[in-house]
PDB file of N, CA and C in Angstrom:
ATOM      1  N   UNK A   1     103.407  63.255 111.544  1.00  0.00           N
ATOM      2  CA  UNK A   1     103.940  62.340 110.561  1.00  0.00           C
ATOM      3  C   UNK A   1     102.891  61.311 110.140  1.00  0.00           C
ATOM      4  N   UNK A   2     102.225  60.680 111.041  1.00  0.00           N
ATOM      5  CA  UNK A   2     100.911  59.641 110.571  1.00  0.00           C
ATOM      6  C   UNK A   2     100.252  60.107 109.607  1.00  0.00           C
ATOM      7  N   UNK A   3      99.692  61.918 109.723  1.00  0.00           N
ATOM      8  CA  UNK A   3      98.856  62.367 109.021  1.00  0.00           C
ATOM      9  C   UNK A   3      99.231  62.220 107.553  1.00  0.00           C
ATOM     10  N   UNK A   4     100.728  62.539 107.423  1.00  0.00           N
ATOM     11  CA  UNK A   4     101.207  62.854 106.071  1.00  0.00           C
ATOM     12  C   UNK A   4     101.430  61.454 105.808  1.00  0.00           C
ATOM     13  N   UNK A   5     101.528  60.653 106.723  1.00  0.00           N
ATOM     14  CA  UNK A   5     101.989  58.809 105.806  1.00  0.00           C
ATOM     15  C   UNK A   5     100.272  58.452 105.116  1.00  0.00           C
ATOM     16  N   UNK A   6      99.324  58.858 105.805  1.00  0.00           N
ATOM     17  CA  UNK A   6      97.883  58.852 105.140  1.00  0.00           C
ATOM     18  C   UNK A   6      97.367  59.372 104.321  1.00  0.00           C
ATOM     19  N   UNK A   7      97.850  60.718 104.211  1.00  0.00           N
ATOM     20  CA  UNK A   7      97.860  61.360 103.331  1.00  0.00           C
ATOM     21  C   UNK A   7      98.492  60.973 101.673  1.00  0.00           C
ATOM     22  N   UNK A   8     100.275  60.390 101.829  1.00  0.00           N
ATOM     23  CA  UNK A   8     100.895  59.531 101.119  1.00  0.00           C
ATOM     24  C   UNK A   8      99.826  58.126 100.413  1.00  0.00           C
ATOM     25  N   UNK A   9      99.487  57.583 101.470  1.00  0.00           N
ATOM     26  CA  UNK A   9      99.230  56.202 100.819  1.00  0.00           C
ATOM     27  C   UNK A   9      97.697  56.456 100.255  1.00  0.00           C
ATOM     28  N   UNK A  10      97.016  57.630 100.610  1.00  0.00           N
ATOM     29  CA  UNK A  10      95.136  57.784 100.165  1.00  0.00           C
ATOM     30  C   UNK A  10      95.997  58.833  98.391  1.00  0.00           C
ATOM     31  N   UNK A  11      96.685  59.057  98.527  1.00  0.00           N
ATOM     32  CA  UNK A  11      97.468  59.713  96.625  1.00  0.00           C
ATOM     33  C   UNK A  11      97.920  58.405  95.895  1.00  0.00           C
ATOM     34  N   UNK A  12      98.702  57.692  96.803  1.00  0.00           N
ATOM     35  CA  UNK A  12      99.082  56.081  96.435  1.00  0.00           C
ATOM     36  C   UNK A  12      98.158  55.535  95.382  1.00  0.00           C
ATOM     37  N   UNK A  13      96.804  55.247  95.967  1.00  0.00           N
ATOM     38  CA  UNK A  13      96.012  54.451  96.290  1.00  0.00           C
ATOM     39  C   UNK A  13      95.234  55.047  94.906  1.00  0.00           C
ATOM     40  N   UNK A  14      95.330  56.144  94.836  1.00  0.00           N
ATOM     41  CA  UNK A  14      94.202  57.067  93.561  1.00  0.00           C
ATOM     42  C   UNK A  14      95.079  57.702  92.448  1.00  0.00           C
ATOM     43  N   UNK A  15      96.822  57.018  92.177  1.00  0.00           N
ATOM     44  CA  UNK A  15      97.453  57.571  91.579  1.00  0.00           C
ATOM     45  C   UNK A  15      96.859  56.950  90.298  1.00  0.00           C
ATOM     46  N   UNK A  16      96.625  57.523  89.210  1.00  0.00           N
ATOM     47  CA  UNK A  16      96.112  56.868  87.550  1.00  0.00           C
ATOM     48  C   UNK A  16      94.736  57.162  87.549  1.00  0.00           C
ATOM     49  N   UNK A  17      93.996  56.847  88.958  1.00  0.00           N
ATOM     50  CA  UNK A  17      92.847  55.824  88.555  1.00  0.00           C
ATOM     51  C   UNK A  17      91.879  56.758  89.202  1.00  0.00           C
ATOM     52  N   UNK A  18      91.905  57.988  89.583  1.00  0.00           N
ATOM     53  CA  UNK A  18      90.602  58.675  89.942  1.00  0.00           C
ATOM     54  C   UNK A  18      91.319  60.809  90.327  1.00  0.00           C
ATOM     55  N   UNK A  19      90.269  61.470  89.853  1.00  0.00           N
ATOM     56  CA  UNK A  19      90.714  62.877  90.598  1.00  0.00           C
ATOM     57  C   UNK A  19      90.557  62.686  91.726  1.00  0.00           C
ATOM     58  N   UNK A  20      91.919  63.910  92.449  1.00  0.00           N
ATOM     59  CA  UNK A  20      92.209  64.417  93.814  1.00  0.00           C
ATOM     60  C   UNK A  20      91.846  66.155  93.553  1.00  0.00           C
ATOM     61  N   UNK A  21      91.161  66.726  95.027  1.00  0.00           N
ATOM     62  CA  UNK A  21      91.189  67.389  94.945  1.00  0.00           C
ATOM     63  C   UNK A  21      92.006  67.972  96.610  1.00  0.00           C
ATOM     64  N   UNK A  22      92.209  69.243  96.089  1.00  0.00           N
ATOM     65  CA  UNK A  22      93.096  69.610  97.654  1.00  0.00           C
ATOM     66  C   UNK A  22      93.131  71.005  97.560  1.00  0.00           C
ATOM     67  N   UNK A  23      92.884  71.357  98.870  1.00  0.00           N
ATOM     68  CA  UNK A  23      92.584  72.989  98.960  1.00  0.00           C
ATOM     69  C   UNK A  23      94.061  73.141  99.934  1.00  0.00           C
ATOM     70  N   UNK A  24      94.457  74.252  99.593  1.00  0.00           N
ATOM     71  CA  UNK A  24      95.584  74.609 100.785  1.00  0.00           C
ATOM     72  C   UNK A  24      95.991  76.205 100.717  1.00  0.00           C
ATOM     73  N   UNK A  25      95.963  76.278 102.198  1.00  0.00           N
ATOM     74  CA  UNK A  25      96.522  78.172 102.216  1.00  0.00           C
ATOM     75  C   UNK A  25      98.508  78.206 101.736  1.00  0.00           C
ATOM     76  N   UNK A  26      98.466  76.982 101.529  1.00  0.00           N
ATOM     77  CA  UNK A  26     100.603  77.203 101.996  1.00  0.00           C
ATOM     78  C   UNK A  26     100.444  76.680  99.746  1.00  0.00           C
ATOM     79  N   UNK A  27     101.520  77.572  99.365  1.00  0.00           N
ATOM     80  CA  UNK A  27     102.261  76.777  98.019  1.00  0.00           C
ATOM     81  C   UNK A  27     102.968  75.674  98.007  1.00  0.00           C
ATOM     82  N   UNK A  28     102.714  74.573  96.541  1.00  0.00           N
ATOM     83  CA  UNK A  28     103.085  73.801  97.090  1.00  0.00           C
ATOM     84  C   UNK A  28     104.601  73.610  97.356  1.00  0.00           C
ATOM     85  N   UNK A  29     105.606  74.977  97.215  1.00  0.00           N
ATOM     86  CA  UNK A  29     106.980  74.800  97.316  1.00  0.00           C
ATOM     87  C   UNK A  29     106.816  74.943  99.061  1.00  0.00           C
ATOM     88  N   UNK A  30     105.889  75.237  99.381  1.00  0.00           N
ATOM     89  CA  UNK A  30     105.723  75.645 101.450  1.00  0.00           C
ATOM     90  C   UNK A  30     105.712  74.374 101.817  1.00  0.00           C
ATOM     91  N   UNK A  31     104.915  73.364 101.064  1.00  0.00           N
ATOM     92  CA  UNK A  31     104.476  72.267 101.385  1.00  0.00           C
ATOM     93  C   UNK A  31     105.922  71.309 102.155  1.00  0.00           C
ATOM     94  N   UNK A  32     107.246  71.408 101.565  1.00  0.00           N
ATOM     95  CA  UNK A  32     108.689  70.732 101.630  1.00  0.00           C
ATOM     96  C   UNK A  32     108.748  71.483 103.435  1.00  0.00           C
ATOM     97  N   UNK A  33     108.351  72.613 103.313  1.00  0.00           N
ATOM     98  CA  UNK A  33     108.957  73.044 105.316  1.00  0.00           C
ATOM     99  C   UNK A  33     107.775  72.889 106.071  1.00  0.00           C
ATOM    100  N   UNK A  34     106.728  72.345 105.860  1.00  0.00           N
ATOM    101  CA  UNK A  34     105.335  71.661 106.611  1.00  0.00           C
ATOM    102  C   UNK A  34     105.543  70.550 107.114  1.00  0.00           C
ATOM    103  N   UNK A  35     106.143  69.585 105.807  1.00  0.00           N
ATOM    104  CA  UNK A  35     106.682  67.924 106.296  1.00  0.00           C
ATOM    105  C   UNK A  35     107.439  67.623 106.624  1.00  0.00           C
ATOM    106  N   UNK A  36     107.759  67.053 107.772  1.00  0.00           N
ATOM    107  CA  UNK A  36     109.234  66.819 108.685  1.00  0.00           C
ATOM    108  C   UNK A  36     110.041  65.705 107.497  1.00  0.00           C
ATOM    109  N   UNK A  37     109.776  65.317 107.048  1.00  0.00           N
ATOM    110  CA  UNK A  37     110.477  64.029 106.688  1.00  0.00           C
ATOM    111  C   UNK A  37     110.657  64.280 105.178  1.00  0.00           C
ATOM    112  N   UNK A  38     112.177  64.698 104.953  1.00  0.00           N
ATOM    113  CA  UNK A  38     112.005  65.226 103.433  1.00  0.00           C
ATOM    114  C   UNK A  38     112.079  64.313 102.046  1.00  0.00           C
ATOM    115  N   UNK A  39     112.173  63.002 102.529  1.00  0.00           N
ATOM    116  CA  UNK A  39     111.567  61.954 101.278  1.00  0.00           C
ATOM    117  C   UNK A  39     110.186  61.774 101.537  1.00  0.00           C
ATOM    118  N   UNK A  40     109.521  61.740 102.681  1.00  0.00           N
ATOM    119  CA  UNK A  40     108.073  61.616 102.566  1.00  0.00           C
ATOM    120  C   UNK A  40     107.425  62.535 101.728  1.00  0.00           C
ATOM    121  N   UNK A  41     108.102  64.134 101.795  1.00  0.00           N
ATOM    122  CA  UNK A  41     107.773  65.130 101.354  1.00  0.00           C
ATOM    123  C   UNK A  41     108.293  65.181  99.733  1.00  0.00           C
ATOM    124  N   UNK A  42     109.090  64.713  99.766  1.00  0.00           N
ATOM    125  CA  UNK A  42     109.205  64.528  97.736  1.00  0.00           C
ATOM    126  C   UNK A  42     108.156  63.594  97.191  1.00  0.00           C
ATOM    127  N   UNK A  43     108.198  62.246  97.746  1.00  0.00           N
ATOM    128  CA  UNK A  43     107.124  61.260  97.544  1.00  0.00           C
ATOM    129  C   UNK A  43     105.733  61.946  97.151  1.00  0.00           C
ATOM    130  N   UNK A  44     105.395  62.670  98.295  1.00  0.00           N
ATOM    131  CA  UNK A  44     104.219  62.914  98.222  1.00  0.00           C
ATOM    132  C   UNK A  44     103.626  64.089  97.728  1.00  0.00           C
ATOM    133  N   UNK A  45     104.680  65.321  97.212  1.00  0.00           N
ATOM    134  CA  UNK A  45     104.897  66.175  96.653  1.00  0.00           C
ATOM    135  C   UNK A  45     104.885  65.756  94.885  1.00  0.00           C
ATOM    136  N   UNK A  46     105.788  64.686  94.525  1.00  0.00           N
ATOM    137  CA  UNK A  46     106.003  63.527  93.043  1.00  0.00           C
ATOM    138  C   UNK A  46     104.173  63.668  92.775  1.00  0.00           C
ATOM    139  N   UNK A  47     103.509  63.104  93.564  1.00  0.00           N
ATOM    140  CA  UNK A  47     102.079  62.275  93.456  1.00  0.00           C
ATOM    141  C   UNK A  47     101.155  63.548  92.717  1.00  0.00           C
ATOM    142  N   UNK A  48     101.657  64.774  93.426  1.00  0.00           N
ATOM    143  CA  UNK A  48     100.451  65.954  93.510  1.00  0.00           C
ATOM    144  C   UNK A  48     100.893  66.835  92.663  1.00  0.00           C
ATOM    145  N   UNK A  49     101.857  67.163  92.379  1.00  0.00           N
ATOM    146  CA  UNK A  49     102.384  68.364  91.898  1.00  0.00           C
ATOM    147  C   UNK A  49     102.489  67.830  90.448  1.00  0.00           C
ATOM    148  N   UNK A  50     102.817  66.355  90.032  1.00  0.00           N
ATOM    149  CA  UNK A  50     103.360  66.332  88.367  1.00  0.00           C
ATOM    150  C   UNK A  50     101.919  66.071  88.038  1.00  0.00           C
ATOM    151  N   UNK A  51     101.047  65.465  88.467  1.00  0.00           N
ATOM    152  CA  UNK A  51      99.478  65.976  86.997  1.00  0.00           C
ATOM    153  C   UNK A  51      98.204  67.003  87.658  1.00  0.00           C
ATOM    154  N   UNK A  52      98.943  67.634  88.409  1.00  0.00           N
ATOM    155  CA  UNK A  52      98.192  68.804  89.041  1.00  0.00           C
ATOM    156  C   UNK A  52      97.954  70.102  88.034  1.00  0.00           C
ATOM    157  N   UNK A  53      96.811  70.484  88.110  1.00  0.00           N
ATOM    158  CA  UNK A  53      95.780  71.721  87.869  1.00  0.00           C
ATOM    159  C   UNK A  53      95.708  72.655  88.733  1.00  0.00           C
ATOM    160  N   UNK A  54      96.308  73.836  88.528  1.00  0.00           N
ATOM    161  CA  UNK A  54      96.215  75.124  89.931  1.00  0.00           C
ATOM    162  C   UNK A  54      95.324  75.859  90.310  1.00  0.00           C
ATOM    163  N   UNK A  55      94.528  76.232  90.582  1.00  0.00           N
ATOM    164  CA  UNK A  55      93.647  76.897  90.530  1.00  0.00           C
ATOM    165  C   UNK A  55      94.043  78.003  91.811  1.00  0.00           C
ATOM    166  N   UNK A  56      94.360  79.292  91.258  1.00  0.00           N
ATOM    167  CA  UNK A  56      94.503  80.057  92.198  1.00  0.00           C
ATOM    168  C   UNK A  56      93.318  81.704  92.187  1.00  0.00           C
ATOM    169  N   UNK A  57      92.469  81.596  93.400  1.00  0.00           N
ATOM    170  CA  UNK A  57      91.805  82.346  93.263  1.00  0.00           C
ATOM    171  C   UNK A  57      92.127  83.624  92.945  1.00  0.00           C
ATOM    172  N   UNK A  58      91.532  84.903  92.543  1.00  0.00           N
ATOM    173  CA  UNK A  58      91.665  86.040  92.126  1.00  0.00           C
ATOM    174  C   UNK A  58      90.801  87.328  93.039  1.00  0.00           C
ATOM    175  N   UNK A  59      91.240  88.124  94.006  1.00  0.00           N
ATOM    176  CA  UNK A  59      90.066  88.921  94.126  1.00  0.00           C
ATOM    177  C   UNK A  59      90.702  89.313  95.736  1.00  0.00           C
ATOM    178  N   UNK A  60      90.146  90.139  96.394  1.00  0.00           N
ATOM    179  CA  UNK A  60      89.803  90.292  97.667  1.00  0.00           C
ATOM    180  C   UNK A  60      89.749  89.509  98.434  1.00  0.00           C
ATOM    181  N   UNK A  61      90.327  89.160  99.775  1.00  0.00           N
ATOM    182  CA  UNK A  61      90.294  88.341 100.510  1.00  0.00           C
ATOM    183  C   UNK A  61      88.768  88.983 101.445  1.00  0.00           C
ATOM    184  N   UNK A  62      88.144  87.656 101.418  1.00  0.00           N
ATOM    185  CA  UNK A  62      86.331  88.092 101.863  1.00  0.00           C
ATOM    186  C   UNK A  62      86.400  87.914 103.686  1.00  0.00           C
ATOM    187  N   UNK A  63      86.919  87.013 104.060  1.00  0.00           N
ATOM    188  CA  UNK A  63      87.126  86.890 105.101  1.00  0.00           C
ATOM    189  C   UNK A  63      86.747  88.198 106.302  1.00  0.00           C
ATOM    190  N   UNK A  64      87.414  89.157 106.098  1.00  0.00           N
ATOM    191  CA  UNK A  64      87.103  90.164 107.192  1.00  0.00           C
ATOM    192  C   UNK A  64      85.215  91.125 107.131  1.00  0.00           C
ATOM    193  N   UNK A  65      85.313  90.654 105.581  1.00  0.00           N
ATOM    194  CA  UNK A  65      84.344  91.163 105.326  1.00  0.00           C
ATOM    195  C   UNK A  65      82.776  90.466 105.581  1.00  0.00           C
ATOM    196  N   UNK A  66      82.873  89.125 105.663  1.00  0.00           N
ATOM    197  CA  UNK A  66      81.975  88.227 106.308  1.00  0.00           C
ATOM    198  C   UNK A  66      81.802  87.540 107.966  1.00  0.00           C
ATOM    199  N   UNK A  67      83.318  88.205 108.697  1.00  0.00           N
ATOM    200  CA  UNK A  67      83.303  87.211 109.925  1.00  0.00           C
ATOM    201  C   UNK A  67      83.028  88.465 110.867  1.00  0.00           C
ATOM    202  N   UNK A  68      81.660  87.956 111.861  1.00  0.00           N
ATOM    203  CA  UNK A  68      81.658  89.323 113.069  1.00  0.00           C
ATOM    204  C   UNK A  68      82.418  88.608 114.272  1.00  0.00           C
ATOM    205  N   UNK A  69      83.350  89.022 115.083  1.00  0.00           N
ATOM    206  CA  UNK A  69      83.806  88.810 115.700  1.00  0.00           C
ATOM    207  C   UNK A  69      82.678  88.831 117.415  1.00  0.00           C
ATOM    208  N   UNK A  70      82.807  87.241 117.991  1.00  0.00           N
ATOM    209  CA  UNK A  70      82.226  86.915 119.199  1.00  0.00           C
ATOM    210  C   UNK A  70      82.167  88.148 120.489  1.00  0.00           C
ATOM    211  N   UNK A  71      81.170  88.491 120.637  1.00  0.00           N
ATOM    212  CA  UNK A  71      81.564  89.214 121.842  1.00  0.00           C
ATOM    213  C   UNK A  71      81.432  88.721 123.181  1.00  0.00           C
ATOM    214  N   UNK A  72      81.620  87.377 123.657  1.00  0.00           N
ATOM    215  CA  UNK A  72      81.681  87.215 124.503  1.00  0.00           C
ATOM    216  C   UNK A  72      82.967  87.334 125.738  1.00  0.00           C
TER     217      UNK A  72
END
């Protein structure tokens, strides 16, 4: 919960007056069952989602194709 009240008040703080950027594996409709607290989670959902830009990548997930797994 701290994380997301910091999270809340650093969107607060830059609402009007500067870009946010934010990477995330979850959509942001996932985002509502991540945050325990479901007005924190509208609040802070309000901040990001109404002048948000999506950018959703296109292609192959590279991941398996770049990571060698440790053999220790």
């Amino acid at each position: 919960m701290q994380a997301t009240w910091a999270l809340f008040e650093i969107l607060e703080g830059r609402d009007g007056k500067a870009p946010t950027v934010i990477a995330s594996q979850l959509e942001p409709e996932d985002w509502y069952r991540a945050i325990d607290d479901s007005i924190t989670a509208d609040s802070l959902l309000n901040r990001l989602i109404r002048p948000a830009l999506f950018i959703r990548p296109d292609g192959p997930n590279m991941r398996p194709q770049h990571h060698e797994p440790d053999d220790d």
